[in-house]
Protein backbone atom coordinates (compact mmCIF):
# COMPACT_ATOMS: atom_id res chain seq x y z
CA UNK A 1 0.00 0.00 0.00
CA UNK A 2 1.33 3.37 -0.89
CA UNK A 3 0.65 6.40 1.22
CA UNK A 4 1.26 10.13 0.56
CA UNK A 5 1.24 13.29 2.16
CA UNK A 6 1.86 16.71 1.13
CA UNK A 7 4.03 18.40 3.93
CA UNK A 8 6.28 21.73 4.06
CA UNK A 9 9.90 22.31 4.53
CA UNK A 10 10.28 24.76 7.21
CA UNK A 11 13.11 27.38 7.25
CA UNK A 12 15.52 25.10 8.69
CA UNK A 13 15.01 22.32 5.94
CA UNK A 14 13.00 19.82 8.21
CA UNK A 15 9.80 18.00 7.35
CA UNK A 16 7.30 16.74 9.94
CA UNK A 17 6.63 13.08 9.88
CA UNK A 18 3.78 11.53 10.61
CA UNK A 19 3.20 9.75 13.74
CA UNK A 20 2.51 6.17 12.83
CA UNK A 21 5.21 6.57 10.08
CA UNK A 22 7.92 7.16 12.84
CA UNK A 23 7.53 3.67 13.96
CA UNK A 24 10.75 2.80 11.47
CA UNK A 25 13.28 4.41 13.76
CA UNK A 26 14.73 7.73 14.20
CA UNK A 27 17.28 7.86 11.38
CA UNK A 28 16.31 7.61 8.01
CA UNK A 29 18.33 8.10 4.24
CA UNK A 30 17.46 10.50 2.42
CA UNK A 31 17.97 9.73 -1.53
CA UNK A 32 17.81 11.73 -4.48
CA UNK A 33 17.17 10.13 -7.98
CA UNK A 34 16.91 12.34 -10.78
CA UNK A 35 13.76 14.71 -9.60
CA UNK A 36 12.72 12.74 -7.04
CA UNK A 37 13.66 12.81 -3.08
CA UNK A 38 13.48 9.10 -0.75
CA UNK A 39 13.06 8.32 2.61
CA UNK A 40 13.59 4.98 3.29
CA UNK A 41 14.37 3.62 7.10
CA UNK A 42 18.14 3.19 7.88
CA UNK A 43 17.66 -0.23 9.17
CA UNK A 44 19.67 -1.00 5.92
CA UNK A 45 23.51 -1.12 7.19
CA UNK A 46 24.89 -0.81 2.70
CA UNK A 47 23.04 0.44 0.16
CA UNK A 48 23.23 -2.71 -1.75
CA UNK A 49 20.50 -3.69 1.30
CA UNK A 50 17.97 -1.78 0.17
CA UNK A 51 15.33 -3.45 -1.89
CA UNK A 52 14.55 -1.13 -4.27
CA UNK A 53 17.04 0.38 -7.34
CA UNK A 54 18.75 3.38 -6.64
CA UNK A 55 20.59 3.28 -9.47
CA UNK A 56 21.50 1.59 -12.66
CA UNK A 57 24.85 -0.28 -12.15
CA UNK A 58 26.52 -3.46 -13.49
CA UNK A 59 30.16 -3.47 -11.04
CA UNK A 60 30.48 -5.94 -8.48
CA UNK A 61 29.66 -3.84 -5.42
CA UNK A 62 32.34 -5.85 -3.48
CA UNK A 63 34.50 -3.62 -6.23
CA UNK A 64 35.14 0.01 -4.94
CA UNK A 65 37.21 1.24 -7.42
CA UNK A 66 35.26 -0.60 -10.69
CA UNK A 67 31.90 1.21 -8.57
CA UNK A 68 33.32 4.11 -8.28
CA UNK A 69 34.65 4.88 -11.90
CA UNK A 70 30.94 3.74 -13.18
CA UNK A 71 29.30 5.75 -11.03
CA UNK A 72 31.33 8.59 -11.82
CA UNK A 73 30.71 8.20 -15.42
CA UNK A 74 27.65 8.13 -15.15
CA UNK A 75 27.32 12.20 -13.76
C-alpha cells in the first residue's frame, strides 16, 4: 500500500513526519534520484541492502574502485 502526504519544509530544511510513520526508527536516508527525493528507514547497514534500485549499475559492489569509476561516469 502506498501512502502520501503533502508536507512543508520549514526554514531550517526539516519536514514533519507523521506519527505512525515514525515507527521505522529515528534515522532515516534521504535519496535523491533524478527529480525525485526518498526516505527509506536506515535499518539497511549498505546500500546494496535496500530493496529497491537506486541506481542503474553493473560493477560488483564488493569492487570500490570498478563502482566508483561507473558511477562517476555516469554524472
Amino acid at each position: 500500500m502506498i501512502k502520501a502526504i503533502e508536507r512543508s519544509i520549514d526554514p531550517q530544511g526539516r519536514i514533519m513526519l507523521p506519527k505512525e510513520w515514525r515507527k521505522f526508527g529515528n534515522k532515516v536516508l534521504l535519496i535523491q534520484k533524478d527529480q525525485e527525493l526518498r526516505i527509506i528507514p536506515a535499518k539497511y547497514k549498505k546500500l546494496s541492502d535496500i530493496p529497491e534500485k537506486i541506481v542503474d549499475i553493473t560493477s560488483n559492489l564488493n569492487d570500490w574502485h570498478s563502482l566508483k569509476n561507473e558511477l562517476l561516469k555516469s554524472k
